[in-house]
N, C-alpha and C. Protein backbone atom coordinates (compact mmCIF):
# COMPACT_ATOMS: atom_id res chain seq x y z
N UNK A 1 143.58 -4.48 -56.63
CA UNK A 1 143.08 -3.21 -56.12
C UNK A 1 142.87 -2.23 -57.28
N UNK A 2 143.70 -2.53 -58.41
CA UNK A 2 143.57 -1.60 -59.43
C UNK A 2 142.52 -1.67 -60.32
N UNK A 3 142.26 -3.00 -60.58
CA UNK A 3 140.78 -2.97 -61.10
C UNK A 3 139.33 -2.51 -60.09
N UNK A 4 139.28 -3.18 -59.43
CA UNK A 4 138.35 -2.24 -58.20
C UNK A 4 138.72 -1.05 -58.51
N UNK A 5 139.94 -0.09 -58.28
CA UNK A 5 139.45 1.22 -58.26
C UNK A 5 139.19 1.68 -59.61
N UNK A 6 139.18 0.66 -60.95
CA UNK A 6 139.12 1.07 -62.06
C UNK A 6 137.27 0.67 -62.35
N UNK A 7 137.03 -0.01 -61.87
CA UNK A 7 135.53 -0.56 -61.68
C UNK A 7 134.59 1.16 -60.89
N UNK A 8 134.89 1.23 -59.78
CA UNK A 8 134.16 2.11 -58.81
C UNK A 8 134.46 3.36 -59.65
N UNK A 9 135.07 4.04 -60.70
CA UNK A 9 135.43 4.95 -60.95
C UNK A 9 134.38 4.92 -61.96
N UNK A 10 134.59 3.78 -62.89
CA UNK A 10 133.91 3.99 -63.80
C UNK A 10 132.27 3.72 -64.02
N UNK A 11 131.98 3.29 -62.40
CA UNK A 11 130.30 3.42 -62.14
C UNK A 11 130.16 4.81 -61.68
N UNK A 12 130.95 5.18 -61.02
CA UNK A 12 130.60 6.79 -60.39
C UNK A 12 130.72 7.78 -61.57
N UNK A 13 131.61 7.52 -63.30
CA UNK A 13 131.54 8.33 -63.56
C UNK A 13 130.19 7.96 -65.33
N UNK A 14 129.31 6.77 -64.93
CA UNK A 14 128.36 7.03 -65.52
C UNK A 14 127.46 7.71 -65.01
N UNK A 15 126.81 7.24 -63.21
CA UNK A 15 126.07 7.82 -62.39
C UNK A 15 126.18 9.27 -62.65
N UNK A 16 127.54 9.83 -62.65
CA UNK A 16 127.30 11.71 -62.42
C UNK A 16 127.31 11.99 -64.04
N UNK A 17 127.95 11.47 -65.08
CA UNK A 17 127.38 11.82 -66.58
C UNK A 17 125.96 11.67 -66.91
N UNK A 18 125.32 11.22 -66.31
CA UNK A 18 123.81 10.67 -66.63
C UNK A 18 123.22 11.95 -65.71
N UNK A 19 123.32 11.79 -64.76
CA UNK A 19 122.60 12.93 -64.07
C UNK A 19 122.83 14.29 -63.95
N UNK A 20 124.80 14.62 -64.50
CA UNK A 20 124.72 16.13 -64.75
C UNK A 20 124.20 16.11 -66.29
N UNK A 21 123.93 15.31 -67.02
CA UNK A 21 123.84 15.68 -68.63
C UNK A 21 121.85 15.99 -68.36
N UNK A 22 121.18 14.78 -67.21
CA UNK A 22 119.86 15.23 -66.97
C UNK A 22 119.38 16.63 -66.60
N UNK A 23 120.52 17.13 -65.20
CA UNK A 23 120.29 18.34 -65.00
C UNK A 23 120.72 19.82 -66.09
N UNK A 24 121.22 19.55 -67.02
CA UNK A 24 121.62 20.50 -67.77
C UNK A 24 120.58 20.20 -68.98
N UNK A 25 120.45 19.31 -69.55
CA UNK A 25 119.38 19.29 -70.75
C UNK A 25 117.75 19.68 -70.13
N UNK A 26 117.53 19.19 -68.73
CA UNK A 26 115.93 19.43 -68.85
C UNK A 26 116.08 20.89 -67.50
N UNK A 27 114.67 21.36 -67.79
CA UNK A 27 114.87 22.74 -67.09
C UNK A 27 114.50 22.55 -65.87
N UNK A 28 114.68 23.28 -64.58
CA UNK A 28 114.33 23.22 -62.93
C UNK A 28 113.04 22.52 -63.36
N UNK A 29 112.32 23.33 -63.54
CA UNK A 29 110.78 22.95 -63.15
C UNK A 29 110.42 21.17 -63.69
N UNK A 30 111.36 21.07 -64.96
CA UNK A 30 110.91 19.49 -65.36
C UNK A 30 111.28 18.57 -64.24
N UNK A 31 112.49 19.16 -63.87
CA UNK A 31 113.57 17.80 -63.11
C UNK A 31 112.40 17.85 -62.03
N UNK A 32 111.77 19.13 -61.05
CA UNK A 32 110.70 19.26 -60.03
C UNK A 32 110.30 18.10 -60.11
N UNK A 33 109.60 18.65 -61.53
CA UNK A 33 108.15 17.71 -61.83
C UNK A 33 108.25 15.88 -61.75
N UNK A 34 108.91 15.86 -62.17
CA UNK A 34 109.95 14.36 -62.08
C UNK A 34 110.04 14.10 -60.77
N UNK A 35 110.20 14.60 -59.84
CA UNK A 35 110.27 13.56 -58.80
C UNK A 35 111.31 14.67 -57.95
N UNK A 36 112.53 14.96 -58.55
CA UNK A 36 113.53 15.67 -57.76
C UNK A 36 113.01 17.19 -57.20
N UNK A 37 112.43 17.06 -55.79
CA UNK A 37 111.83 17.85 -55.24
C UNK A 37 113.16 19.00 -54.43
N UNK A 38 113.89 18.41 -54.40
CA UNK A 38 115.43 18.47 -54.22
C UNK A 38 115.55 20.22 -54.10
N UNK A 39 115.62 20.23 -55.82
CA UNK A 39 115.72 21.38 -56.08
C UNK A 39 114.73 22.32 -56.73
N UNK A 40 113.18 22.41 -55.64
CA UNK A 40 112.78 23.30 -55.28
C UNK A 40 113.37 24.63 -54.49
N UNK A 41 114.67 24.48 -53.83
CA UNK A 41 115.26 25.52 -53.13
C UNK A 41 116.09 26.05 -53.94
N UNK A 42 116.55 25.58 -54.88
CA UNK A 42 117.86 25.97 -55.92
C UNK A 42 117.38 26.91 -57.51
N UNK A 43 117.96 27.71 -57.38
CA UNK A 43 117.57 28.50 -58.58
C UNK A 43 118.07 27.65 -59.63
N UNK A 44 117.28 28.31 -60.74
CA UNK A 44 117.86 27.12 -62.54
C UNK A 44 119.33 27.54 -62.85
N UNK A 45 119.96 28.57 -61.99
CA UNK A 45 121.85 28.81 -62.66
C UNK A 45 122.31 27.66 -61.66
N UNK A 46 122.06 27.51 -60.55
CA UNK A 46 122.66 26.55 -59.58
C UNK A 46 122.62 25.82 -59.75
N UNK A 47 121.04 25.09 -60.31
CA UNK A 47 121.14 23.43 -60.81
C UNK A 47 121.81 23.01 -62.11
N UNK A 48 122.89 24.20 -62.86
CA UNK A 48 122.71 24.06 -64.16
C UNK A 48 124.08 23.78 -63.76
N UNK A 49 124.95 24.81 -62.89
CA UNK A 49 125.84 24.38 -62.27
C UNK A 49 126.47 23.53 -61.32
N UNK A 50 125.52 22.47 -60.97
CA UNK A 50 125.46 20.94 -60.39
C UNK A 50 125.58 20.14 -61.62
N UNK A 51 125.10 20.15 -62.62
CA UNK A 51 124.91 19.55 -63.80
C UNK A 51 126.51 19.68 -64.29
N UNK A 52 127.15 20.86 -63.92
CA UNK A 52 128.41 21.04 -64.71
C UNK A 52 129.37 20.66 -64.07
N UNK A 53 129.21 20.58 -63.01
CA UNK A 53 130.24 20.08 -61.87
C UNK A 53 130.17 18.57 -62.08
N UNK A 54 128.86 17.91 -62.08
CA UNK A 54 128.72 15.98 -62.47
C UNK A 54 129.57 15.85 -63.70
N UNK A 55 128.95 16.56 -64.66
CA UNK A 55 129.58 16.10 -65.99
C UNK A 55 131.76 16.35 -66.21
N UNK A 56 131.54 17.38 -65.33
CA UNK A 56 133.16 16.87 -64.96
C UNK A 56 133.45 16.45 -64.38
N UNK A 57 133.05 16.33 -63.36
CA UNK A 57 133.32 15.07 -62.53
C UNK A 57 133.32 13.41 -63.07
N UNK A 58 132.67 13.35 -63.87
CA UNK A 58 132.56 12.13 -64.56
C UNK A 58 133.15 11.91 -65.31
N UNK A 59 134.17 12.81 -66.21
CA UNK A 59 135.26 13.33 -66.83
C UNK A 59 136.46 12.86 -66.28
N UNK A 60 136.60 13.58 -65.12
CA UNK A 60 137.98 13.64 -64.38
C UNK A 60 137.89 12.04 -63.61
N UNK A 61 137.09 12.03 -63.55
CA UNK A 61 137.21 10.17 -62.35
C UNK A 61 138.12 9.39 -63.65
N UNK A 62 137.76 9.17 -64.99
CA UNK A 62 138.16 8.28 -66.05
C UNK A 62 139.21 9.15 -66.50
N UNK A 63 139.05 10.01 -67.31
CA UNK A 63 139.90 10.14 -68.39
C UNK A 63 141.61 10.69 -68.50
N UNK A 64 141.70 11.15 -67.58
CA UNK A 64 143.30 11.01 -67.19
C UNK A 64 144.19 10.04 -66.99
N UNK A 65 143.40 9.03 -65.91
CA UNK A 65 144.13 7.77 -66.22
C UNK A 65 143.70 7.13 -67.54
N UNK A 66 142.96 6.99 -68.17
CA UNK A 66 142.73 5.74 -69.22
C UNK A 66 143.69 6.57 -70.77
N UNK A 67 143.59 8.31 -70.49
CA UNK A 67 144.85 8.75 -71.79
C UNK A 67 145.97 9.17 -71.50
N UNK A 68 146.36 8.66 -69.79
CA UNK A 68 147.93 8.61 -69.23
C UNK A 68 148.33 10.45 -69.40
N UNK A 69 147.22 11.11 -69.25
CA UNK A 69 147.73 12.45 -69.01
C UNK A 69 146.83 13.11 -67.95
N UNK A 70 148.14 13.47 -66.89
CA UNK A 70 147.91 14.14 -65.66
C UNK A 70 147.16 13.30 -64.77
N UNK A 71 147.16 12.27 -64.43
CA UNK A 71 146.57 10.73 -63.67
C UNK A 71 146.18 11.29 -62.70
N UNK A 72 146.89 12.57 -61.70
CA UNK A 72 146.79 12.87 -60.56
C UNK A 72 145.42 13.71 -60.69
N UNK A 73 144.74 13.95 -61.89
CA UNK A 73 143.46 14.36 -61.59
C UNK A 73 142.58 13.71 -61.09
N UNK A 74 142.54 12.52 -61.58
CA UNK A 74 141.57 11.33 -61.18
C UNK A 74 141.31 11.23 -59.45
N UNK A 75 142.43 11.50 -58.54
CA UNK A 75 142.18 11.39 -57.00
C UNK A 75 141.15 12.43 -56.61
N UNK A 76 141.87 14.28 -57.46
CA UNK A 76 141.09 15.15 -57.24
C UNK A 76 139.82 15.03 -57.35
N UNK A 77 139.66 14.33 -58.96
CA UNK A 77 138.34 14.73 -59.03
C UNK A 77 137.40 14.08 -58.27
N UNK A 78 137.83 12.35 -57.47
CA UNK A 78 137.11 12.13 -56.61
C UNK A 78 137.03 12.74 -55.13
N UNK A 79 137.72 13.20 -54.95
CA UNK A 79 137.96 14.59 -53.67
C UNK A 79 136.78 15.52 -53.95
N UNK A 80 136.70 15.65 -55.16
CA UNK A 80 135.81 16.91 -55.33
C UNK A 80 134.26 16.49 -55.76
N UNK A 81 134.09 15.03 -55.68
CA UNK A 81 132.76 14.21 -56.01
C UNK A 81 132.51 14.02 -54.15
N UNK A 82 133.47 13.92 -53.33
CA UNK A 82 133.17 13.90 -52.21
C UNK A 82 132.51 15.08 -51.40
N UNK A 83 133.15 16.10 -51.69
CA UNK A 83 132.49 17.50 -51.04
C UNK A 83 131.37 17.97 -51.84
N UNK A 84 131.02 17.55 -53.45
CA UNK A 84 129.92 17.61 -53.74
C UNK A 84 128.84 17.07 -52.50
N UNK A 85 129.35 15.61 -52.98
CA UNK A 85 127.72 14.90 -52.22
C UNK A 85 128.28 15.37 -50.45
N UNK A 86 129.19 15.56 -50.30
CA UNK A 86 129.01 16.03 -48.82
C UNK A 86 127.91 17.11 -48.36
N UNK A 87 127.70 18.11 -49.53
CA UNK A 87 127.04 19.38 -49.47
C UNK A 87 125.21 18.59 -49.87
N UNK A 88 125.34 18.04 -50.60
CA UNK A 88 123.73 16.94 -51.32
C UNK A 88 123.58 16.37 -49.46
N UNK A 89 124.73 15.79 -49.26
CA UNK A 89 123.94 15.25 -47.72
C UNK A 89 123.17 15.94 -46.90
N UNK A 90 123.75 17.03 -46.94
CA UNK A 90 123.46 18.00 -46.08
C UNK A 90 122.02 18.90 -46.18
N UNK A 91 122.13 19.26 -47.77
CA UNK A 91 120.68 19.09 -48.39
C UNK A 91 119.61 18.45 -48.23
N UNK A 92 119.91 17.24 -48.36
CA UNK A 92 118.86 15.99 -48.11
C UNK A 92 118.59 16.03 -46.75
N UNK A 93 119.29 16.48 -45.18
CA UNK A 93 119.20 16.15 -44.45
C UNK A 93 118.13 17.20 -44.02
N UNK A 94 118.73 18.80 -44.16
CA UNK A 94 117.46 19.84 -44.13
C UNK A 94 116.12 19.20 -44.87
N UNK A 95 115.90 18.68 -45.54
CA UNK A 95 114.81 18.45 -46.33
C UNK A 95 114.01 17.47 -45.80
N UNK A 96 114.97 16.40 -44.82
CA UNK A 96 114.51 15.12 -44.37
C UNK A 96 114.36 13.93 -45.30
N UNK A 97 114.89 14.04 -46.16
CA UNK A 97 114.97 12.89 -47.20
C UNK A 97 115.99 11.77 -46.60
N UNK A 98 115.43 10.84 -46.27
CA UNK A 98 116.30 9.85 -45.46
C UNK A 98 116.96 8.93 -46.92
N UNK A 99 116.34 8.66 -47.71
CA UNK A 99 116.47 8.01 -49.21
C UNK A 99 117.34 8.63 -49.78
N UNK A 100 117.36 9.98 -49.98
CA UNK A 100 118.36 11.06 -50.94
C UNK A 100 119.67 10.87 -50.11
N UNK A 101 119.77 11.00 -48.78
CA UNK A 101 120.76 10.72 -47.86
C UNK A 101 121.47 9.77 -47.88
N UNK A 102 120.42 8.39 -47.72
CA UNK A 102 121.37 6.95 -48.17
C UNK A 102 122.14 6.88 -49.58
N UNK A 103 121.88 7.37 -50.23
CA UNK A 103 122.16 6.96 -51.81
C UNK A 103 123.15 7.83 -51.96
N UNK A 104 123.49 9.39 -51.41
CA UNK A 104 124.33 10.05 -51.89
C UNK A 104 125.66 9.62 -50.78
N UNK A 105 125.23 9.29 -49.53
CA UNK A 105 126.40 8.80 -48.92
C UNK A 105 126.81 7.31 -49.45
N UNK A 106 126.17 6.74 -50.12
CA UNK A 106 126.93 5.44 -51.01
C UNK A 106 128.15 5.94 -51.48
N UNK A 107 126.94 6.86 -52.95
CA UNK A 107 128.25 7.43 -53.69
C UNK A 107 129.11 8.60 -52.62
N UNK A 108 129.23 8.96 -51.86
CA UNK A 108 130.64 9.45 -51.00
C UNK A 108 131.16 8.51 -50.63
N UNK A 109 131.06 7.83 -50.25
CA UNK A 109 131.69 6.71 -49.69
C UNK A 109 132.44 6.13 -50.97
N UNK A 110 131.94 6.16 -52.30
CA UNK A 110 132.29 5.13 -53.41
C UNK A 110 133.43 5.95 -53.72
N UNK A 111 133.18 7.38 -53.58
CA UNK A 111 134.33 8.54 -54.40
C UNK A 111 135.35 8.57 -53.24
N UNK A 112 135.16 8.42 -52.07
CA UNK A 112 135.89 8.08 -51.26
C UNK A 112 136.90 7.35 -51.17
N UNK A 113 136.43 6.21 -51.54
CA UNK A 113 137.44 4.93 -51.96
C UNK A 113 138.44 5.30 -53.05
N UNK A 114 137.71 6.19 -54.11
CA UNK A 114 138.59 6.00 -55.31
C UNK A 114 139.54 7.27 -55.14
N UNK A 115 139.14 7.94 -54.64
CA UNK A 115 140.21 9.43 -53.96
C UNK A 115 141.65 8.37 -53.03
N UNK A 116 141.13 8.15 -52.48
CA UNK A 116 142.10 7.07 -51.29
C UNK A 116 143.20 6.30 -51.85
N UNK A 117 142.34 5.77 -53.09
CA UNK A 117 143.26 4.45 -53.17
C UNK A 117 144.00 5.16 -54.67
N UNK A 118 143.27 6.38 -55.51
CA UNK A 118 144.60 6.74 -56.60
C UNK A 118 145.58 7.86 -55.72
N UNK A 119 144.99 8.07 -54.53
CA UNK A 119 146.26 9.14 -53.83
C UNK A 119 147.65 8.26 -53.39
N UNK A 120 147.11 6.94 -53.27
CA UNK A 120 148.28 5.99 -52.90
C UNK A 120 148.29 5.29 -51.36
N UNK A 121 146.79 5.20 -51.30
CA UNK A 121 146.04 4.44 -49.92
C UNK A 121 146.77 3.23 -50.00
């Protein structure tokens, strides 16, 4: 079980390093232009601050447990990758993005697991 939750942690915390480091290096209008129509509703401080919330989040999933200081972050921070994409669902759902919906309830579901099982599921 410990490798599984050491596996799922450490895909969820390339997924949100890759995509908060995307949303913080390129500006609203690029990410637009790209495809993420997403955040047409979101001003450029909000998406910059999605970007900052992934990149710790991708932080906190690994690095407490792997330098044995404060381990008990690692549950949080998937607690707090959950009410992210809980709020992205919800997004996607106003928007009608049935695709943005499937993919972000994966990853809830994935941060799910790993919240669960380092709380002592």
């Amino acid at each position: 079980m410990n490798v599984a939750l050491w596996i799922v942690a450490g895909l969820l915390a390339v997924v949100f390093l890759a995509s908060g480091a995307m949303k913080l290096i390129q500006s609203k209008e690029k990410l637009v232009a790209s495809g993420m129509g997403v955040f047409e509703d979101f001003g450029a401080g909000t998406v910059k601050a999605i970007g900052v919330l992934e990149v710790l989040a991708a932080a906190g999933l690994v690095l407490p447990a792997a330098l044995g200081i404060a381990p008990v972050l690692v549950p949080l921070a998937a607690a707090g990758v959950v009410l992210l994409m809980g709020g992205a669902i919800i997004v996607h759902g106003r928007r009608q993005e049935a695709q943005g919906i499937v993919v972000t309830a994966v990853l809830l579901a994935l941060a799910a697991f790993v919240a669960w099982g380092r709380f002592g599921g």
